[in-house]
Protein backbone atom coordinates (compact mmCIF):
# COMPACT_ATOMS: atom_id res chain seq x y z
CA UNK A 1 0.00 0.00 0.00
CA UNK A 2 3.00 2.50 0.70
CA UNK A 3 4.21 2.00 -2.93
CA UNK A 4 0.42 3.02 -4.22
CA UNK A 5 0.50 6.17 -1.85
CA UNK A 6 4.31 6.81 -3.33
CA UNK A 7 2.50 6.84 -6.78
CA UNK A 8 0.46 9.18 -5.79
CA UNK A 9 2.81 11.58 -4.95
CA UNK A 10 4.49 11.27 -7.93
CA UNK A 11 1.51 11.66 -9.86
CA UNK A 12 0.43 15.01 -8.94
CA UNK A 13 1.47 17.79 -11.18
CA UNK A 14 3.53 20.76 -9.42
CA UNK A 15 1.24 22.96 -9.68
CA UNK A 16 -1.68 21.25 -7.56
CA UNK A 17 0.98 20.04 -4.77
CA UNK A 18 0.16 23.07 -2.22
CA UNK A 19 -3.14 23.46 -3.65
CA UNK A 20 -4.94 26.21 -1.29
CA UNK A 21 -1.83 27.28 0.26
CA UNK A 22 -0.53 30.47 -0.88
CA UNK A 23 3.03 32.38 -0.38
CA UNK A 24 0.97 35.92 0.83
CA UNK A 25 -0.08 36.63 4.61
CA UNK A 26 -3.24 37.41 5.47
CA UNK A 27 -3.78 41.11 5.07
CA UNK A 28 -4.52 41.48 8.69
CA UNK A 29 -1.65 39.43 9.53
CA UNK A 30 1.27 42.23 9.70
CA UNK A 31 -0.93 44.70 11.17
CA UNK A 32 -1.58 41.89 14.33
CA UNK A 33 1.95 41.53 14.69
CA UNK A 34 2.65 44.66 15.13
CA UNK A 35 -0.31 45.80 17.53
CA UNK A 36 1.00 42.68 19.46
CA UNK A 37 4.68 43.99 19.81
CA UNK A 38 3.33 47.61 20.66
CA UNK A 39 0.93 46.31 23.12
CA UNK A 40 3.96 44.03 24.83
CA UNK A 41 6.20 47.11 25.02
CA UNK A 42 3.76 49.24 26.90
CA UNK A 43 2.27 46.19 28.78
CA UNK A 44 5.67 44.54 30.20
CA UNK A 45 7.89 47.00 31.71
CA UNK A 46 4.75 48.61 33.05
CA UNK A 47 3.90 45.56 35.11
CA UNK A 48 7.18 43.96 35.63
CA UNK A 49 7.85 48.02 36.90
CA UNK A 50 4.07 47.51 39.47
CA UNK A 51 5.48 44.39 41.03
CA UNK A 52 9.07 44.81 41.40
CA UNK A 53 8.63 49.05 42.65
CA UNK A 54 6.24 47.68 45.25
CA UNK A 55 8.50 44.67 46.56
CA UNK A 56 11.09 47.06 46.94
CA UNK A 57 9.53 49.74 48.76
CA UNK A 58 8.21 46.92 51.18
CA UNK A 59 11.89 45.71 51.10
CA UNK A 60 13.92 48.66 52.07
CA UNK A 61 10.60 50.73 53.68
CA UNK A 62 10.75 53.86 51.05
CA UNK A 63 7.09 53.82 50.44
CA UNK A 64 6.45 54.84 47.49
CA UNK A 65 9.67 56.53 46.08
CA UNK A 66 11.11 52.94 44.91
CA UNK A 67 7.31 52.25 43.22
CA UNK A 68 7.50 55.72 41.45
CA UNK A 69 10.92 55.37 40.37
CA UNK A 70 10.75 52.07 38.82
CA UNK A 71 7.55 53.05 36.78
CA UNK A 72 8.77 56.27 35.71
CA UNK A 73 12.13 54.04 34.30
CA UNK A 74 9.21 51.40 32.69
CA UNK A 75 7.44 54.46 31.06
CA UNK A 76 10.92 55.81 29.75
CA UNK A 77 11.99 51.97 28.21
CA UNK A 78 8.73 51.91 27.08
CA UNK A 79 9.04 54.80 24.99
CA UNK A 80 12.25 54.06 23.55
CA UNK A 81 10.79 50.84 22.45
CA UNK A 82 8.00 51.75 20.72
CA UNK A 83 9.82 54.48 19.04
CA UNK A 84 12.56 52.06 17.95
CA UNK A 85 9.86 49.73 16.79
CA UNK A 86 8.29 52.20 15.38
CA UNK A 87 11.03 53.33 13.30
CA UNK A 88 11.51 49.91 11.95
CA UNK A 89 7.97 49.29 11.33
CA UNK A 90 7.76 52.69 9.10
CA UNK A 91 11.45 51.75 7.48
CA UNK A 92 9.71 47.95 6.36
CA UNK A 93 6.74 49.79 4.68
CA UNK A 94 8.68 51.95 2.90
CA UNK A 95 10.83 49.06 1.33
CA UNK A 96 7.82 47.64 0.33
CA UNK A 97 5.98 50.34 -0.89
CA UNK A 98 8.94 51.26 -2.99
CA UNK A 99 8.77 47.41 -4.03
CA UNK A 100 5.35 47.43 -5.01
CA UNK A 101 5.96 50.30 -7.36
CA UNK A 102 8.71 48.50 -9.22
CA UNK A 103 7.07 45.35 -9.64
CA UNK A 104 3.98 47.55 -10.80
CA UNK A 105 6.37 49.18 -13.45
């Protein structure tokens, strides 16, 4: 039975092997992606900044000077990441923007 299925395989033209699949994302693919990496670099150093700030203050007794530092240092990664991502995000669309015109050419 293995040699019939082996046939098979063989017997299938090229073009009908990935039948259905196709090489293009979804067009709401990219756009998840990157709501998903924004949303992690305002999300994570925010909370990671909530827990640790208040362990420390607890810690060393600095209520809430330790809390408010740590979350003002989260806020301040946080913007440099999602400028930085950002800037990549906007430097990808133009590459394929400019892309897209020369294949349209």
């Amino acid at each position: 039975m293995d040699k019939n299925l082996k046939n098979i395989n063989k017997e299938v033209p090229p073009s009908l092997k990935n039948f259905g699949e196709t090489s293009e994302t979804p067009f709401w693919q990219p756009g998840l992606l990157m709501f998903s990496r924004m949303s992690s670099w305002i999300v994570g150093p925010i909370v990671l900044a909530i827990f640790l700030g208040k362990w420390l203050d607890k810690r060393y007794d600095t209520e809430p000077w330790l809390f408010l530092l740590t979350v003002g240092i989260a806020f301040t990664v946080s913007m440099i990441g999602l400028v930085k991502d950002a800037f990549k995000e906007m430097d990808r669309l133009t590459k394929e923007d400019k892309k897209d015109d020369t294949n349209r050419k």
